[in-house]
C-alpha atoms as a PDB file:
ATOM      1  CA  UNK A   1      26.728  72.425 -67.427  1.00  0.00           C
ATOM      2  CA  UNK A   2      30.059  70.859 -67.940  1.00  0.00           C
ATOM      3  CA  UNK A   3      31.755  74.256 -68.969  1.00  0.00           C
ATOM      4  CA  UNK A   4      30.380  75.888 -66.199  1.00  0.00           C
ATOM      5  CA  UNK A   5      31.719  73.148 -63.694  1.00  0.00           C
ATOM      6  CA  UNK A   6      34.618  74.189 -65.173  1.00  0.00           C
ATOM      7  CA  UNK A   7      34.689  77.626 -64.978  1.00  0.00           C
ATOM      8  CA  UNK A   8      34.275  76.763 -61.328  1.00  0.00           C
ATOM      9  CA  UNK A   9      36.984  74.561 -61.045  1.00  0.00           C
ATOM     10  CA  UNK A  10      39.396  76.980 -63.274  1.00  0.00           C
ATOM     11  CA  UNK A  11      37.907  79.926 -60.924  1.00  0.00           C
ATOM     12  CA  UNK A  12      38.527  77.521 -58.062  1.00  0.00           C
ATOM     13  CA  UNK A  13      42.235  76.688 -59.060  1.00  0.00           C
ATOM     14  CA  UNK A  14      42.964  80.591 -59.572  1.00  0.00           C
ATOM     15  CA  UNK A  15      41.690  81.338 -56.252  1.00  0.00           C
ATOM     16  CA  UNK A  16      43.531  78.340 -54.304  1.00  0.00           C
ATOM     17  CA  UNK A  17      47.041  79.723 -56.247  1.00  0.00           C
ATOM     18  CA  UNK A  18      45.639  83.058 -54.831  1.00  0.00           C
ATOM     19  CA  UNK A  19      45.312  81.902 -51.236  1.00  0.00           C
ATOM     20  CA  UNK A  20      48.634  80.507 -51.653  1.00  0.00           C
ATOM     21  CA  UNK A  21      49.987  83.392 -52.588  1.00  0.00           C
ATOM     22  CA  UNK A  22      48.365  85.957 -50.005  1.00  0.00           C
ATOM     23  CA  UNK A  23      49.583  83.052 -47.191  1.00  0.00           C
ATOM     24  CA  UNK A  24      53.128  83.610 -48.535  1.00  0.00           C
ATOM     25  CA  UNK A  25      52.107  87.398 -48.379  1.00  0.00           C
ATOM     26  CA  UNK A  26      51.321  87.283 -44.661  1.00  0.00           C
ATOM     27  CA  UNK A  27      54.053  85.370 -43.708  1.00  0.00           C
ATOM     28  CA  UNK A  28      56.367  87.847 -45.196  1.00  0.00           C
ATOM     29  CA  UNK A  29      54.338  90.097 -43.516  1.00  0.00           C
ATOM     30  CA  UNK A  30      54.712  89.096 -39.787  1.00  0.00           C
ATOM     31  CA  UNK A  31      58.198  88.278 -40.360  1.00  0.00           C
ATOM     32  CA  UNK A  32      58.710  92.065 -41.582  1.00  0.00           C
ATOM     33  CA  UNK A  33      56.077  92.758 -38.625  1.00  0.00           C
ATOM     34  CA  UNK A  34      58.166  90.695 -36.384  1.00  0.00           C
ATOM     35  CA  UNK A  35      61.291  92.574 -37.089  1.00  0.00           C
ATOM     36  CA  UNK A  36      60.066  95.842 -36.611  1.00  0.00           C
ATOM     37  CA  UNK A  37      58.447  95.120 -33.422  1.00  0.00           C
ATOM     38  CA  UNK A  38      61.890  93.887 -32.350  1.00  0.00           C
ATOM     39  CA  UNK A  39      63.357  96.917 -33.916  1.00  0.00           C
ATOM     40  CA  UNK A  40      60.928  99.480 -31.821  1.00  0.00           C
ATOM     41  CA  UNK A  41      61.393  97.445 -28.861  1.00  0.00           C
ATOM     42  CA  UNK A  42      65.147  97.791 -29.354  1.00  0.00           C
ATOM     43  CA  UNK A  43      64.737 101.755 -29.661  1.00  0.00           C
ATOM     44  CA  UNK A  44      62.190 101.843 -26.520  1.00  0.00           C
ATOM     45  CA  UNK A  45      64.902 100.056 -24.813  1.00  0.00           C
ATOM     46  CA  UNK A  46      67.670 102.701 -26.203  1.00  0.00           C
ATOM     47  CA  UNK A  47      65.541 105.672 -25.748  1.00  0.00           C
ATOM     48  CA  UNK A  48      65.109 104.748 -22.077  1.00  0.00           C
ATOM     49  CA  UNK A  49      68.638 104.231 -21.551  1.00  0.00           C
ATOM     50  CA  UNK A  50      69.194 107.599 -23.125  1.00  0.00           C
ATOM     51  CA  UNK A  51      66.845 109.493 -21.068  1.00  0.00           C
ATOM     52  CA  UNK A  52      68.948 107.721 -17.815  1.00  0.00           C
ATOM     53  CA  UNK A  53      71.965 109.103 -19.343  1.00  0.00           C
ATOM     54  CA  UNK A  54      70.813 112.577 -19.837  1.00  0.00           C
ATOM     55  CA  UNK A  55      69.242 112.192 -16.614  1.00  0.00           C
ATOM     56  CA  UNK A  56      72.362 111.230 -15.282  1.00  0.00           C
ATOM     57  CA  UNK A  57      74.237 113.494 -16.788  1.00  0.00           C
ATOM     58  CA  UNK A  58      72.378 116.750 -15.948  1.00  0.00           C
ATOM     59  CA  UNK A  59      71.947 116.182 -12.200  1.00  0.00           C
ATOM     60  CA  UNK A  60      75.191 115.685 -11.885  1.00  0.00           C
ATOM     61  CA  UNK A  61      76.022 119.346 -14.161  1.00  0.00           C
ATOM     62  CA  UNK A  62      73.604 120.739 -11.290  1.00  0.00           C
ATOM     63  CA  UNK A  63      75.411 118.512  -7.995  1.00  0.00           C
ATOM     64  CA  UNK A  64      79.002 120.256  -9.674  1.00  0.00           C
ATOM     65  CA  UNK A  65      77.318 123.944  -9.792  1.00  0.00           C
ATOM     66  CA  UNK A  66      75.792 124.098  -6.299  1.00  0.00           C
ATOM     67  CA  UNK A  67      78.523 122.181  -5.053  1.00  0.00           C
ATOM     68  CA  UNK A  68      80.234 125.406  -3.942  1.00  0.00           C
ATOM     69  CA  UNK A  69      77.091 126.883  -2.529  1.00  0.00           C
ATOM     70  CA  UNK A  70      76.724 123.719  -0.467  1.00  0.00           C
ATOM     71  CA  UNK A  71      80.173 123.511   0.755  1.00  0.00           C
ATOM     72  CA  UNK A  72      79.561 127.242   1.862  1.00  0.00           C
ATOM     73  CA  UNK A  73      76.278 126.669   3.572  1.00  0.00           C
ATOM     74  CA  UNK A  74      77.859 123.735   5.680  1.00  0.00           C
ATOM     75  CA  UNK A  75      80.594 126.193   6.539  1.00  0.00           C
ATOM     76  CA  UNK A  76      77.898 128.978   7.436  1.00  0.00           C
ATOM     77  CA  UNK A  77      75.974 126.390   9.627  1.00  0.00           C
ATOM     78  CA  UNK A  78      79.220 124.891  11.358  1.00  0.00           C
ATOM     79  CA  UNK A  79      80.301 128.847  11.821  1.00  0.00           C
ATOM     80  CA  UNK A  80      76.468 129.433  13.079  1.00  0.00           C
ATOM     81  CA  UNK A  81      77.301 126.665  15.556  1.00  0.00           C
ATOM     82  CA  UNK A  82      80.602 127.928  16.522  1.00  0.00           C
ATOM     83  CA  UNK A  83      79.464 131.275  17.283  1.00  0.00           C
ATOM     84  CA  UNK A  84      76.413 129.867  19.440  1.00  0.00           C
ATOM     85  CA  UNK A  85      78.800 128.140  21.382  1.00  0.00           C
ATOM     86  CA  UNK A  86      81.036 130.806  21.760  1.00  0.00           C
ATOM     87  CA  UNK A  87      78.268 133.227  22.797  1.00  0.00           C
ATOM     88  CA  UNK A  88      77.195 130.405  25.339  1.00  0.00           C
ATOM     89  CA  UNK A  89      80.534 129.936  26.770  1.00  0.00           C
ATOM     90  CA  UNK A  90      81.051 133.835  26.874  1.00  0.00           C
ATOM     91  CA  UNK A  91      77.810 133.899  29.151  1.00  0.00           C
ATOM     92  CA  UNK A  92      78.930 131.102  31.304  1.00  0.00           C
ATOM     93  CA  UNK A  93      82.679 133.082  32.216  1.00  0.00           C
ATOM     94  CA  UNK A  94      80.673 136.299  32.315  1.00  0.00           C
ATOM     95  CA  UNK A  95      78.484 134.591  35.035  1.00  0.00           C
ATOM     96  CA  UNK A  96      81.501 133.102  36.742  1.00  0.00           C
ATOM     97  CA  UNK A  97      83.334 136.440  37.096  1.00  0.00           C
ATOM     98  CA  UNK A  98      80.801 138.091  38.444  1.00  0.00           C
ATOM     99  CA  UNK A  99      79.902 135.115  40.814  1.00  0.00           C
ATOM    100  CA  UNK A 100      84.068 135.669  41.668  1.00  0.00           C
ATOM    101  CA  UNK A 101      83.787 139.113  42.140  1.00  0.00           C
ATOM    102  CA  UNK A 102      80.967 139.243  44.015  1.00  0.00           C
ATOM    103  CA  UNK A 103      82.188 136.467  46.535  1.00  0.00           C
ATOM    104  CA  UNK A 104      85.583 138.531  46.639  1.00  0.00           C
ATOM    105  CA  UNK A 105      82.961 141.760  48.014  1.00  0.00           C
ATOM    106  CA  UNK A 106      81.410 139.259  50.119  1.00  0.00           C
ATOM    107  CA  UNK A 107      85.091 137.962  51.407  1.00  0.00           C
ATOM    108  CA  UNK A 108      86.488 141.664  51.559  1.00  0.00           C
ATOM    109  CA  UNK A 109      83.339 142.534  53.032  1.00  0.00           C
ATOM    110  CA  UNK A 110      83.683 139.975  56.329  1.00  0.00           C
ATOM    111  CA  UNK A 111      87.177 140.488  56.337  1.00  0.00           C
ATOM    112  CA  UNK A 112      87.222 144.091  56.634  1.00  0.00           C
ATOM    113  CA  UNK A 113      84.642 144.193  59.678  1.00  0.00           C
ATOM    114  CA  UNK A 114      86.366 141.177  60.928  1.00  0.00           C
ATOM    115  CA  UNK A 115      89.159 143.650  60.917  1.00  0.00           C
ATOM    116  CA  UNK A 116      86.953 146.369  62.496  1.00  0.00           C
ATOM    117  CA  UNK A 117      85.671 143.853  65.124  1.00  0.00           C
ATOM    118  CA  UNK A 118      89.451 143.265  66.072  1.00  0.00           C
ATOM    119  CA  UNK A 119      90.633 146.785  66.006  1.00  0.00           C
ATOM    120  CA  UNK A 120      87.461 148.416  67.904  1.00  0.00           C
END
């Protein structure tokens, strides 16, 4: 009985240098674990700011190509506008000559048989 109590505590000894050993283990382990959680949170964090820049970089490659379409549809509009005016203020001194010619009929009109009244 006495060798088998100690085959239990020789058994026992091996496995309590074992434990040590594996806790060693696993603290190596989640300090390695710890690091490369930092280092994939570091190259989430990089990634992202990556994607901003491209981001970034190709909106403003489109803003500089359709700049010169833009610029040309604001002039188009502002010439749209123009011309609307234009035609609106073309109407308005149509309407006012003819208003001016016909009250210069009108006038010529009254004068001329005023005239007649006179004369007959």
């Amino acid at each position: 009985m006495e060798q088998e109590i100690k085959l239990t505590n020789k058994t026992f000894m091996e496995l309590h240098e074992q434990v040590k050993k594996n806790k060693s283990s696993i603290k190596v382990l989640e300090d390695d674990s710890k690091e490369y959680r930092d280092r994939i949170s570091e190259l989430e964090k990089e990634q992202e700011l990556k994607e901003a820049t491209l981001t970034y970089i190709i909106e403003k490659a489109i803003n500089e190509a359709l700049k010169p379409y833009a610029d040309e549809n604001t002039n188009l509009k502002d010439q749209i506008k123009d011309l609307q005016i234009d035609k609106y203020k073309t109407a308005y001194n149509a309407w006012k000559w003819v208003s001016i010619s016909a009250g210069a009929v009108i006038v010529g009109f009254a004068v001329t048989a005023f005239i007649n009244a006179i004369v007959n």
